[in-house]
Protein backbone atom coordinates (compact mmCIF):
# COMPACT_ATOMS: atom_id res chain seq x y z
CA UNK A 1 72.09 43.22 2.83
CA UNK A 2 71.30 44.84 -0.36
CA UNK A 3 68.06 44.99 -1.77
CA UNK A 4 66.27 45.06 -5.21
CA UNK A 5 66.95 48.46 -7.49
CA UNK A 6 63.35 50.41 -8.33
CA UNK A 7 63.34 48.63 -11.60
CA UNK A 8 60.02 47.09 -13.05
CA UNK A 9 59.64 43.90 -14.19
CA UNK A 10 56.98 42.82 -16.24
CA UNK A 11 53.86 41.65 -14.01
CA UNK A 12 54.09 37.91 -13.03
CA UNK A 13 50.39 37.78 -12.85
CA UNK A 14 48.64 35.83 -15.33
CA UNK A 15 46.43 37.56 -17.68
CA UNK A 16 44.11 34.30 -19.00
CA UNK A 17 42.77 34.18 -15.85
CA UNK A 18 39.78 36.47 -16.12
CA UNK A 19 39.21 35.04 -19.81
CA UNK A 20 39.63 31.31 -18.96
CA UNK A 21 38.41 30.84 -15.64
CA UNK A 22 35.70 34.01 -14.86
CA UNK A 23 32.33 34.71 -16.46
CA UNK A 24 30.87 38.24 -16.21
CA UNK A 25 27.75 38.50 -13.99
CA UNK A 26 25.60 41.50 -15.00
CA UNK A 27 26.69 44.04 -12.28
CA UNK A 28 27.74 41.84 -10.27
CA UNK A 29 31.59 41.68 -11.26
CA UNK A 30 33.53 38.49 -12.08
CA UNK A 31 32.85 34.63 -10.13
CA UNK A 32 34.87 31.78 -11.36
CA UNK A 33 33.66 29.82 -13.99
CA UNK A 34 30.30 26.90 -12.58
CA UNK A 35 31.81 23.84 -12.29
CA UNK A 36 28.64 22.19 -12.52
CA UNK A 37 27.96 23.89 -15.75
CA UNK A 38 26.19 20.89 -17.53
CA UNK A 39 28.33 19.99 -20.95
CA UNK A 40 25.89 21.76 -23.70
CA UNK A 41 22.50 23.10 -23.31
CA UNK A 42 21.93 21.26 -26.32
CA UNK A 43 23.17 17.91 -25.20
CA UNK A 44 19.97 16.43 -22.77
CA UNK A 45 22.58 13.10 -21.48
CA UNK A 46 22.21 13.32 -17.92
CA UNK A 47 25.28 10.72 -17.83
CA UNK A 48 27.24 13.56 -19.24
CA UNK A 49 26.42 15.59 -16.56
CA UNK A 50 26.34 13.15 -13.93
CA UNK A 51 30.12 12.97 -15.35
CA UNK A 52 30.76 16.46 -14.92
CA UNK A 53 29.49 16.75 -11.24
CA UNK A 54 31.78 13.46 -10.55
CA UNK A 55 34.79 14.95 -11.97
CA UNK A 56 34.37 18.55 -9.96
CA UNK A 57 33.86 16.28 -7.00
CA UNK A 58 37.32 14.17 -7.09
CA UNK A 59 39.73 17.22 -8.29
CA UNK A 60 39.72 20.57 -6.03
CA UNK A 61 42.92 21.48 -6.80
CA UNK A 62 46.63 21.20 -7.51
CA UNK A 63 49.48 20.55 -5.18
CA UNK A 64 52.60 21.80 -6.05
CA UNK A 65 56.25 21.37 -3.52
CA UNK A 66 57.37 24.73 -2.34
CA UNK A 67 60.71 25.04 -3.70
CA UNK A 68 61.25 28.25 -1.78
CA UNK A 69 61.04 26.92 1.30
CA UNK A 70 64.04 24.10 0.46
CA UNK A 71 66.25 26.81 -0.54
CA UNK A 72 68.54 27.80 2.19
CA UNK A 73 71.80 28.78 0.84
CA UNK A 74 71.24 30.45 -1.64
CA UNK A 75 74.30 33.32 -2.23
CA UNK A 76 73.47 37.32 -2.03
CA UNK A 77 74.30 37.89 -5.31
CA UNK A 78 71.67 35.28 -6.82
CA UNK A 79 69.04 35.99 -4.93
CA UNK A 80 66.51 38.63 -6.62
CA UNK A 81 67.37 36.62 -9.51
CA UNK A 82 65.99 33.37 -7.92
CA UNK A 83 63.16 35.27 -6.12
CA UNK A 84 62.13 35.81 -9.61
CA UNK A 85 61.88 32.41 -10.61
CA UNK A 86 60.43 31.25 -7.57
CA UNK A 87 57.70 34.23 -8.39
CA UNK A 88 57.38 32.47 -11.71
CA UNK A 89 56.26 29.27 -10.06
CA UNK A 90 53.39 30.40 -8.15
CA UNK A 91 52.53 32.22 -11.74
CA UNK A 92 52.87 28.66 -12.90
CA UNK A 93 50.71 26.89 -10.34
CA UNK A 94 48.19 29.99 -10.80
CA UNK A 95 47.68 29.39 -14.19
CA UNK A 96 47.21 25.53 -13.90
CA UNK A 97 44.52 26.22 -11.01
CA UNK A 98 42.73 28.57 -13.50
CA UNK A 99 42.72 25.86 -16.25
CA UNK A 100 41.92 22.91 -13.38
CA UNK A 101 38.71 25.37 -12.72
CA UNK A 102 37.57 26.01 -16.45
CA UNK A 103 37.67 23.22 -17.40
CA UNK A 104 35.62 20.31 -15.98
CA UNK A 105 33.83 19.91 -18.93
CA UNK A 106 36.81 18.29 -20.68
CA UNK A 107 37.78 16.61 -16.87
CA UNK A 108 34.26 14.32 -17.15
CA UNK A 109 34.79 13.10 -20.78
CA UNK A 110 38.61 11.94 -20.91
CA UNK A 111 40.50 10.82 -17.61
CA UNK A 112 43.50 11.34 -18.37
CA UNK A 113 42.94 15.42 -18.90
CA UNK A 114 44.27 16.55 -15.92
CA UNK A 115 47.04 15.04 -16.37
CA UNK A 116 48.21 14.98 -19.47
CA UNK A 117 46.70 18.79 -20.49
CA UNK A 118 47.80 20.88 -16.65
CA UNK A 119 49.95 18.39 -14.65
CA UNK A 120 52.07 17.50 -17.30
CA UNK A 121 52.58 20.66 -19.32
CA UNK A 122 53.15 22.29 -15.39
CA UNK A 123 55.74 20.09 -14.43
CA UNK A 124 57.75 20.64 -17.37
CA UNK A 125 57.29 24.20 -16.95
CA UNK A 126 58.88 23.72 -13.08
CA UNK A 127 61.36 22.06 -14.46
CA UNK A 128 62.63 24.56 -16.91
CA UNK A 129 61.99 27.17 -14.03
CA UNK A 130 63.88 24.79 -11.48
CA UNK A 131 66.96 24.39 -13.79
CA UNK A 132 67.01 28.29 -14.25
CA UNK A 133 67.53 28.71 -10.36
CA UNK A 134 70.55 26.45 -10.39
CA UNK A 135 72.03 28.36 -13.25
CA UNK A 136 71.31 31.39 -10.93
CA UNK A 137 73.25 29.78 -8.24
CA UNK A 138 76.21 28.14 -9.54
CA UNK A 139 76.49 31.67 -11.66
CA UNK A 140 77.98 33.14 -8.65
CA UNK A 141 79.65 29.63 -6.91
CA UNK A 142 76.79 28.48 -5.04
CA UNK A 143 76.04 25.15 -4.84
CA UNK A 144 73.03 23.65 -5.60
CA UNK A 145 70.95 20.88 -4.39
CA UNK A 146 70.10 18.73 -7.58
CA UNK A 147 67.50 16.99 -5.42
CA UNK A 148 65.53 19.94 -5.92
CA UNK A 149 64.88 19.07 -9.24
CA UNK A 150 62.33 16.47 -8.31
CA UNK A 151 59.86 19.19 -6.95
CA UNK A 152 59.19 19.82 -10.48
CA UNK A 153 56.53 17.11 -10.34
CA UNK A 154 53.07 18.59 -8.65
CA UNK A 155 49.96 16.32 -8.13
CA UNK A 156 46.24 17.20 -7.81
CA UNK A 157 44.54 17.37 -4.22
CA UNK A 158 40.67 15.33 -3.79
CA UNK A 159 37.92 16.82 -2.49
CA UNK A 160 37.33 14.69 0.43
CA UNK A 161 33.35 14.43 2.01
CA UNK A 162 31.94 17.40 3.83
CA UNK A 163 33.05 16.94 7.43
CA UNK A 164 30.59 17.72 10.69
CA UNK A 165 31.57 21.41 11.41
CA UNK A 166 30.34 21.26 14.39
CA UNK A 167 32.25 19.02 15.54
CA UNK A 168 35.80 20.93 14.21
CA UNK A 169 37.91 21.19 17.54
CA UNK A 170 40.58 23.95 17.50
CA UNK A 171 43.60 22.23 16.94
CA UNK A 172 45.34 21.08 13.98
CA UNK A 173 46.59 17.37 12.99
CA UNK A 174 49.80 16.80 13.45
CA UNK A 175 51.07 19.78 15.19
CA UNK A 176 53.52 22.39 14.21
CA UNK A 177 51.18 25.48 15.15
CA UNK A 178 53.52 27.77 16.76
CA UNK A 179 51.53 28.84 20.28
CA UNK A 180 52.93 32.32 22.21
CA UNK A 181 56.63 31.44 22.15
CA UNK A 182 56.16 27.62 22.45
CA UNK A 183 58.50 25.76 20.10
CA UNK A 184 57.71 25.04 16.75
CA UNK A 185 57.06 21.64 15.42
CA UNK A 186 58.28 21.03 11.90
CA UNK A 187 57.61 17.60 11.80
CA UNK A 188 54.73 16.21 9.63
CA UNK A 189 52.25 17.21 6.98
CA UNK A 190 48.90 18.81 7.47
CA UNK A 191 45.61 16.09 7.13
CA UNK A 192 44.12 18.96 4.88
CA UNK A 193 41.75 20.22 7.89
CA UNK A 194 38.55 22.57 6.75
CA UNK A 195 38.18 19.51 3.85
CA UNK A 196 36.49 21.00 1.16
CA UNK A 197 32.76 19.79 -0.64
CA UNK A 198 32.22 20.67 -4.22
CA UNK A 199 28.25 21.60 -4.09
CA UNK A 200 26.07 23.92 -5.25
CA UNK A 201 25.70 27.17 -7.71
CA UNK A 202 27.39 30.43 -6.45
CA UNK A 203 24.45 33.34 -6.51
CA UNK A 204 24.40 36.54 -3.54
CA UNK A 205 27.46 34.80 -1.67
CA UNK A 206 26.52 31.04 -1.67
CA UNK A 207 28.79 29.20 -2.69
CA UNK A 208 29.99 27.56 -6.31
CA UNK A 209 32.38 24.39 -7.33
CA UNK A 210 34.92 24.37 -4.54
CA UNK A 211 32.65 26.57 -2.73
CA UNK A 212 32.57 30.48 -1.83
CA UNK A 213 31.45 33.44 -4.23
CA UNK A 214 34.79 32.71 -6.15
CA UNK A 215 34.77 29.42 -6.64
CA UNK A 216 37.66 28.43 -4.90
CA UNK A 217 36.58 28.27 -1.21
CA UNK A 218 35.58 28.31 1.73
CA UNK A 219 33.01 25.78 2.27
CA UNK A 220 30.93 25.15 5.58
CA UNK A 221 33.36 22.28 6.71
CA UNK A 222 36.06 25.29 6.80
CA UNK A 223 33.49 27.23 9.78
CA UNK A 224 32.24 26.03 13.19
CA UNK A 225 30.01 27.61 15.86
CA UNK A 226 32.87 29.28 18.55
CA UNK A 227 30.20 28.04 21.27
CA UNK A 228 30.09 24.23 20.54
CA UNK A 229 34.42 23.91 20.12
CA UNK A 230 35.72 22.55 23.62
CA UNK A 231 37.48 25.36 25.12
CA UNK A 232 41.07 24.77 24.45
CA UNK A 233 42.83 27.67 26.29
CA UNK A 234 46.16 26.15 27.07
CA UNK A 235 46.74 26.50 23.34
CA UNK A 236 46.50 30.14 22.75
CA UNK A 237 47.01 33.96 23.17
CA UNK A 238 46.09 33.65 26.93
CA UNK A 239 48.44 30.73 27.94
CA UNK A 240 51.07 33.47 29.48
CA UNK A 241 48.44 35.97 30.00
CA UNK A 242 49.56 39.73 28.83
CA UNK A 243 53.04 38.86 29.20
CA UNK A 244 53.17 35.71 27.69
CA UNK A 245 56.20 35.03 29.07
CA UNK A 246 55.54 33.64 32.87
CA UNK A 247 56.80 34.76 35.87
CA UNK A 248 60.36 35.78 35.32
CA UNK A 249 62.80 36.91 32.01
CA UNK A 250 61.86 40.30 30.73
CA UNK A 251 57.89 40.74 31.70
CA UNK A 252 58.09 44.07 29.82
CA UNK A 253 55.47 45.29 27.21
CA UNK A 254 55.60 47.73 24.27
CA UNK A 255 52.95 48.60 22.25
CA UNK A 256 52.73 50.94 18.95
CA UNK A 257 49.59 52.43 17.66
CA UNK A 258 49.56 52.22 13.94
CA UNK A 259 45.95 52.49 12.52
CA UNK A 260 43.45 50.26 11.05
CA UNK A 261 44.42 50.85 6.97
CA UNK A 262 42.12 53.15 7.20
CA UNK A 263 43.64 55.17 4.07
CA UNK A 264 42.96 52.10 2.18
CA UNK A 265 47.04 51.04 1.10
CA UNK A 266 46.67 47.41 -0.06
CA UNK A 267 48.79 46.10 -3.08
CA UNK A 268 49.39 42.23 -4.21
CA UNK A 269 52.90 42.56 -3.97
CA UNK A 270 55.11 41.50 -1.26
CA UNK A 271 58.84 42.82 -1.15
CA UNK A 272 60.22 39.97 1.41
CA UNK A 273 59.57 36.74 -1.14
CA UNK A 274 59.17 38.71 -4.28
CA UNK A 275 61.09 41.56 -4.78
CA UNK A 276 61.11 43.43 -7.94
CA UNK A 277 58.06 41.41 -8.93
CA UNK A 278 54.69 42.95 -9.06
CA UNK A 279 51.54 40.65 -7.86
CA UNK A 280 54.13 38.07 -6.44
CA UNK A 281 51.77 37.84 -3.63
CA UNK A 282 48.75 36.82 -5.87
CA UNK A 283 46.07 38.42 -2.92
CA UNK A 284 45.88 41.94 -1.95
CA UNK A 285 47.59 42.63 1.62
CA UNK A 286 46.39 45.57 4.47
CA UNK A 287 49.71 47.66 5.00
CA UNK A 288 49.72 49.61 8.21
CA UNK A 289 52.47 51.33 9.71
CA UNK A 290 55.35 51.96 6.33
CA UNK A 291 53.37 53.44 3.93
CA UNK A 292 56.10 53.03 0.69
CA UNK A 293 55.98 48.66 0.87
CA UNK A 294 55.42 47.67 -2.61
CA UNK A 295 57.61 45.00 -4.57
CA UNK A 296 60.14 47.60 -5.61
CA UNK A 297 60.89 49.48 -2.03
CA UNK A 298 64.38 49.48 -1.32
CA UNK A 299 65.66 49.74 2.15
CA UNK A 300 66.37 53.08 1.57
CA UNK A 301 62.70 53.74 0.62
CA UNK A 302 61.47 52.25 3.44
CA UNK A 303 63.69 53.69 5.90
CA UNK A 304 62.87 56.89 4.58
CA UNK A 305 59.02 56.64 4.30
CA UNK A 306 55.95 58.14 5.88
CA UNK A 307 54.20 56.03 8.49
CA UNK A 308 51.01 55.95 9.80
CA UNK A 309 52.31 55.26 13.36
CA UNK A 310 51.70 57.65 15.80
CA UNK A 311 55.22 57.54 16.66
CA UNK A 312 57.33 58.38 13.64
CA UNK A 313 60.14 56.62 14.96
CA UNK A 314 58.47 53.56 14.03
CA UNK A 315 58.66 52.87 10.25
CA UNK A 316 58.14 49.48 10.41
CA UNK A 317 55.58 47.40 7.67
CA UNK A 318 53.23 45.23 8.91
CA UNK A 319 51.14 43.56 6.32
CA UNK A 320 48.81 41.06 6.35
CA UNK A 321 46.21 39.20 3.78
CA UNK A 322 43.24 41.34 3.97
CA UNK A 323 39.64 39.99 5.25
CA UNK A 324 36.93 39.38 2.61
CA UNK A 325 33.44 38.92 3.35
CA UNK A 326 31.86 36.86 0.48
CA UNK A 327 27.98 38.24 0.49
CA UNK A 328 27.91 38.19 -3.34
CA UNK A 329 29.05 42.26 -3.73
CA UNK A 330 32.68 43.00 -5.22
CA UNK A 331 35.43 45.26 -4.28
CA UNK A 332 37.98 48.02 -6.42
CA UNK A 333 40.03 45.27 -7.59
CA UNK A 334 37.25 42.77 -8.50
CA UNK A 335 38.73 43.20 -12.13
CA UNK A 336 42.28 43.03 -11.17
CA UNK A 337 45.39 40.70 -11.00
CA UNK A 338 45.17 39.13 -7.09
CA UNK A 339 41.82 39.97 -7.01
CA UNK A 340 38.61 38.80 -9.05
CA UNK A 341 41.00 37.33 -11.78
CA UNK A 342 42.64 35.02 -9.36
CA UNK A 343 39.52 34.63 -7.21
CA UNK A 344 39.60 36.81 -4.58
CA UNK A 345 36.39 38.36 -3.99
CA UNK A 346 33.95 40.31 -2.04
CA UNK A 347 33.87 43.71 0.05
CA UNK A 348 37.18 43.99 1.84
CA UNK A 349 36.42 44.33 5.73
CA UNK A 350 38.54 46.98 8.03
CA UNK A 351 39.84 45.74 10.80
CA UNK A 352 38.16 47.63 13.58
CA UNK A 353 41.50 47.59 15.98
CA UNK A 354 45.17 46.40 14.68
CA UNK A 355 46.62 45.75 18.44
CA UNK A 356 50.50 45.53 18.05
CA UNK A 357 52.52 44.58 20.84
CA UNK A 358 56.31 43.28 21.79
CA UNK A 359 57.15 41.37 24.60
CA UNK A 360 59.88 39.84 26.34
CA UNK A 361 60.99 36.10 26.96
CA UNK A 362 60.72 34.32 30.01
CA UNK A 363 63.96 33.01 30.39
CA UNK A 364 65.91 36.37 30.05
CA UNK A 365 66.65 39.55 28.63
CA UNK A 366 65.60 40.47 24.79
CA UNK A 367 68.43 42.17 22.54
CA UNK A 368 67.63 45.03 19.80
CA UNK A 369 66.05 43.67 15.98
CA UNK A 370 68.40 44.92 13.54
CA UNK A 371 67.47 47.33 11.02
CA UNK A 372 65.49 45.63 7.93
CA UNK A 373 64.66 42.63 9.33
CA UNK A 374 62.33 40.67 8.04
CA UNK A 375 59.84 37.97 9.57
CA UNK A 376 57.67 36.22 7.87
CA UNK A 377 54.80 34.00 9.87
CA UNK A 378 52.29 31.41 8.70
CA UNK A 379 52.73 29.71 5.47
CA UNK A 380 50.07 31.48 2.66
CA UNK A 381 50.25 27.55 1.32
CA UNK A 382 49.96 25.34 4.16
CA UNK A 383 46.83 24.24 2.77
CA UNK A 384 48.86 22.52 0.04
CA UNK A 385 52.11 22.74 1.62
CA UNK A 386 51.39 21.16 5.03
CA UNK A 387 51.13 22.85 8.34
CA UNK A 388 54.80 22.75 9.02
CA UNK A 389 55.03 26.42 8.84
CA UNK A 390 51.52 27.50 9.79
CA UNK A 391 50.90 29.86 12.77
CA UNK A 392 47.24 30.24 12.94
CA UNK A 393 44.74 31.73 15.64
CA UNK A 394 41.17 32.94 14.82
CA UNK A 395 38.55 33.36 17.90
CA UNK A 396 36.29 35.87 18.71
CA UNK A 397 36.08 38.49 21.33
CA UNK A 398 34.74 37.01 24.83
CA UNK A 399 36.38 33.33 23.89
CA UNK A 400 40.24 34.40 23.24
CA UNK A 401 41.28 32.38 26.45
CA UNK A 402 38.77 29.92 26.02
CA UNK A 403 39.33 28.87 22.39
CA UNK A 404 41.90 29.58 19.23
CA UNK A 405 41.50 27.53 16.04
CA UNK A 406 43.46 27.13 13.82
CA UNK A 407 41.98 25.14 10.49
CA UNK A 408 38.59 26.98 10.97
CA UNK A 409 37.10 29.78 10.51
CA UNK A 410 35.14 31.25 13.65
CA UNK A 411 31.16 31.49 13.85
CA UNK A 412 31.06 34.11 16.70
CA UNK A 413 27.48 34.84 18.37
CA UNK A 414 25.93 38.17 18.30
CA UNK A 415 27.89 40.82 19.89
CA UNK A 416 31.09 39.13 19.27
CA UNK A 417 33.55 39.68 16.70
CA UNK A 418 35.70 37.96 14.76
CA UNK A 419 39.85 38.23 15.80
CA UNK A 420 42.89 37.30 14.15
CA UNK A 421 46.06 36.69 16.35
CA UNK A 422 49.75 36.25 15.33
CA UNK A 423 52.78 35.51 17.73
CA UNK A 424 55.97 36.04 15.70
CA UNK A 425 59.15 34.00 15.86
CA UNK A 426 60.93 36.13 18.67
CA UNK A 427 64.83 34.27 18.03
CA UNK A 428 67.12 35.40 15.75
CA UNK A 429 70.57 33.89 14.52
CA UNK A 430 72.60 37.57 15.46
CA UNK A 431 73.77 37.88 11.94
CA UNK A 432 71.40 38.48 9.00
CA UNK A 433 68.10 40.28 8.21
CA UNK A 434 66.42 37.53 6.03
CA UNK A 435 67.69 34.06 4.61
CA UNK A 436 66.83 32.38 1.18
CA UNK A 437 63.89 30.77 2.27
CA UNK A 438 63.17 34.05 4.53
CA UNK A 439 62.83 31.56 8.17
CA UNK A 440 66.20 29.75 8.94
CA UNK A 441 67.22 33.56 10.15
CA UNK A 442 64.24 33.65 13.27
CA UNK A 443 63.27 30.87 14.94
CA UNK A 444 60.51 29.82 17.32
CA UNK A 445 61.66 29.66 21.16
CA UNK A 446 61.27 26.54 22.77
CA UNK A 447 59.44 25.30 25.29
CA UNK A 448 61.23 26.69 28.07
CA UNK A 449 61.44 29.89 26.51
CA UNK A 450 64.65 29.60 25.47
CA UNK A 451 66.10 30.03 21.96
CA UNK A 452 68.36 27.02 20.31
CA UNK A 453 71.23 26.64 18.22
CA UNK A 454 72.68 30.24 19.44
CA UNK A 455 70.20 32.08 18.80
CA UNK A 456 69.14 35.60 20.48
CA UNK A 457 66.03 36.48 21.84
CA UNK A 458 64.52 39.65 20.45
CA UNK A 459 61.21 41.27 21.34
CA UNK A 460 58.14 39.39 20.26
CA UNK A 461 55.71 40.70 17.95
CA UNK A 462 52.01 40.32 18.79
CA UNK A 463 49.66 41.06 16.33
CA UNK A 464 45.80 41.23 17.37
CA UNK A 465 43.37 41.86 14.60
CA UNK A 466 39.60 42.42 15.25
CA UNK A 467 36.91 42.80 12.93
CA UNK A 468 32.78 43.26 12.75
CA UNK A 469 31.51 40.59 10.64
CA UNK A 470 28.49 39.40 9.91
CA UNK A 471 28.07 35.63 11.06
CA UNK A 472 28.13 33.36 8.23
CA UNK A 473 25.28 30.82 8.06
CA UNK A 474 25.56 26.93 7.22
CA UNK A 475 22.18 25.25 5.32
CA UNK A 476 22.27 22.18 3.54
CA UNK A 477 25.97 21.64 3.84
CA UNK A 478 26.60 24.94 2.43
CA UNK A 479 27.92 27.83 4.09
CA UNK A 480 25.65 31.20 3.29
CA UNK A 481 27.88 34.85 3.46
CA UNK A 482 30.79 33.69 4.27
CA UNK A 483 34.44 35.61 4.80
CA UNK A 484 38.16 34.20 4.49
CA UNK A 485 41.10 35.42 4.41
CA UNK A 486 42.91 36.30 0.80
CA UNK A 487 44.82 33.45 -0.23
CA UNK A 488 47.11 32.13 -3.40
CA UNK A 489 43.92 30.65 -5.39
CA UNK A 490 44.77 27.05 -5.35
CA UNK A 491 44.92 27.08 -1.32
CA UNK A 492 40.78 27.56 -1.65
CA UNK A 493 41.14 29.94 0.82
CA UNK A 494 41.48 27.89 3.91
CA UNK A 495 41.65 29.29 7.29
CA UNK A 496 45.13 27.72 7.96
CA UNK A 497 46.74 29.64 5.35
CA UNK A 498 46.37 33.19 7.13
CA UNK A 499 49.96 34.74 7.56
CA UNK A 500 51.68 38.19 8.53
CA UNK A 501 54.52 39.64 7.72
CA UNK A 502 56.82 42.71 9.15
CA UNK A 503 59.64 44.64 8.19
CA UNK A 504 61.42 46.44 11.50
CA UNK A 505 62.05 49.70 10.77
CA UNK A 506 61.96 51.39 14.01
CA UNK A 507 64.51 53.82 14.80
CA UNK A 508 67.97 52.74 16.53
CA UNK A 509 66.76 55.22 19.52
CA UNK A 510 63.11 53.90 19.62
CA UNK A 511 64.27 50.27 19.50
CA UNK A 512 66.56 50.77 22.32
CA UNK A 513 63.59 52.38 24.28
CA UNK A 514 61.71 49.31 23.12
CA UNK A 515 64.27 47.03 24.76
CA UNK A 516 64.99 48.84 27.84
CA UNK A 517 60.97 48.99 28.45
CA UNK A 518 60.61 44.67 28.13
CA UNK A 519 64.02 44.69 30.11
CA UNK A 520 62.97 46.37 32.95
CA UNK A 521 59.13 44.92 33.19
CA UNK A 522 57.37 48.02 32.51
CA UNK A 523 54.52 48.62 29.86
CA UNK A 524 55.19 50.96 27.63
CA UNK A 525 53.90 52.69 24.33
């Protein structure tokens, strides 16, 4: 499948954010603008701030349908072309969360302001956007769905009361959290787990508005003590032990070493959804492994790139939303597009190991990944989009086969650390490297292991990320220090929007080792 052409477009980030949405702090870099700014210094009516605080309280944010996701047949030839648009969306979305944030003032004195000043104006702006993708397709004699014009209409998302963090189990409403090579669950929308409180005035890493030195999140009700969640063990990395894949099939393991980042590569891009388009991520990404990934890599580039695995033969990207912790100091891009402008702050945090593993399936024997393909896991916008896509597993060391969550963010007790695990869809349709919505392609196996519809099973990518962080503290109903994960800013940085993406790149001779080592049961590296 061809790819994009190194040819810059124009940066889909929005610019107004910093202006609109951020106020300087003396040294201290940018925060998001105080929601509970009262209206004037000048005006004393306490109803007119009373009105402010009610108005932060009821809107947190705006939720948009993913058109990406309802695009599957979309033809070659239109697809950078779409990917564009559907870059211009999230663009869209990112400026109407900026203006949602700046603006509460105008929020407590007219109702209808949301809507008729950011809804509105947004939805027409999807439209336009929406109507360019069919052009797009029928361009080149695709057809297009015409039901996909009613996504154009988004809606804005309540803050709902601070829930008892405590008493946050592990597991997720209404399934669909993919668990080790169990079978995905598409059905139903998430019930917006780690709910959100607007409280309190951001200063050293408290939190602001929607919470968090940002402004847009996390709050406590996103956190919970590891040592008072019911241990929930059948639900994560350790249900098939090393192997994950039971007693039979191809018990083999492989394992590359690839590095921490510890040269620092991070960009906001990301090549799979938004080729050709820089900051199409909107939040800065950890690139180990293929060290050429930016939005206008070809496969050529990438296939041709240095890589900081210690065996060369593996080129492969894997990228992930980097790890933020939010005690009030900023980072490089504090001033940048994906970072402080769209509300992703605070020091970036290494990962102190990047474990990455493949292994086999239980039912049988795996078949070789073809060259460029792509996987992505997790949803960066199941907070808005539903968890229909999300494939979430935080824990900390000493309680991975005791407990995984997956809509909170660990509290792990001194001298444990905080770890990150994604299990990749490991079933792939035998013909392409990516589809328009970049998922129909892989799939989840199911329960027995085995992989529907024709599908073949391919090794399984196991990603274990573990980092030192400093245990966040909750007071008052407000969380003190905390860390999330980078996230688009309207998902308020919510635990269940972690993701992780990869690119296989490994030689044709070290992917046939890879195979032959899962095949034959032995571990391997």
């Amino acid at each position: 499948m061809g790819r994009n052409t190194r040819k810059r477009r124009s940066s889909m980030a929005t610019k107004a954010i910093a202006a609109s949405a951020a106020l300087a702090l003396g040294g201290g870099g940018l925060i998001w603008a105080n929601f509970y700014a009262s209206a004037h210094e000048s005006n004393n009516n306490g109803w007119q701030q009373n009105q402010t605080k009610a108005a932060a309280a009821q809107v947190a944010t705006i939720s948009c349908p993913d058109v990406g996701q309802k695009l599957t047949n979309v033809p070659q030839q239109a697809r950078n072309g779409v990917a564009a648009e559907l870059a211009n969306l999230d663009k869209q979305i990112t400026e109407a969360y900026a203006r949602l944030a700046s603006s509460r003032q105008a929020q407590a004195q007219d109702a209808s302001f949301v809507q008729n000043a950011i809804v509105g104006p947004l939805k027409e702006k999807r439209a336009a956007t929406i109507d360019r993708i069919r052009i797009d397709i029928q361009r080149v004699g695709g057809q297009f769905d015409n039901s996909l014009s009613q996504l154009a209409a988004c809606t804005t998302q309540n803050a709902a009361p601070q829930t008892n963090a405590g008493n946050a189990g592990g597991q997720q409403n209404n399934g669909g959290q993919q668990q080790n090579g169990g079978q995905q669950n598409n059905g139903g929308q998430q019930n917006n787990g780690g709910q959100q409180q607007n409280g309190g005035q951001q200063q050293g890493g408290q939190q602001q508005g929607n919470g968090g030195q940002g402004g847009n999140g996390p709050v406590a009700s996103d956190f919970v003590d590891i040592t008072k969640v019911q241990g929930n063990a059948q639900l994560g990395v350790g249900q098939n032990g090393l192997r994950a894949n039971g007693n039979s099939g191809s018990r083999g393991v492989f394992i590359t070493k690839c590095g921490t980042n510890g040269n620092k590569n991070h960009n906001t891009d990301n090549v799979i959804v938004a080729p050709g388009v820089a900051n199409g991520a909107h939040h800065l990404h950890d690139y180990v492994g293929n060290q050429s990934n930016d939005a206008f890599a070809s496969d050529q580039e990438l296939a041709a790139a240095q890589s900081t695995c210690q065996n060369q033969g593996d080129k492969s990207s894997y990228f992930w939303p980097v790890l933020r912790l939010q005690n009030g100091t900023q980072d490089f891009d504090q001033n940048k597009d994906g970072g402080g402008k769209e509300g992703n702050v605070g020091k970036i945090l290494q990962a102190s190991q990047a474990q990455i593993k493949f292994v086999g399936n239980k039912r049988g024997n795996v078949v070789a990944m073809p060259t460029a393909l792509r996987i992505i896991t997790g949803d960066a916008k199941a907070f808005v989009n539903g968890n229909a896509n999300a494939n979430v597993n935080w824990s900390c060391t000493g309680f991975e086969n005791k407990v995984q969550l997956h809509d909170k963010y660990p509290i792990c007790p001194q001298g444990s650390q905080v770890v990150r695990t994604t299990n990749f869809q490991s079933c792939w349709d035998g013909k392409n490297i990516d589809s328009a919505n970049h998922r129909t392609h892989v799939a989840f196996v199911q329960g027995d292991g085995s992989c529907a519809n024709g599908f073949k099973a391919i090794p399984q990518l196991q990603v274990r990320l573990v980092y030192n962080v400093p245990a966040p503290k909750l007071q008052n109903g407000k969380v003190i220090n905390p860390y999330a994960v980078d996230t688009f800013p309207e998902n308020l940085h919510k635990p269940i929007t972690d993701h992780n993406d990869f690119i296989n790149f490994f030689s044709t001779n070290l992917m046939n080792k890879m195979v032959n080592c899962i095949n034959t049961g032995r571990k391997c590296q």
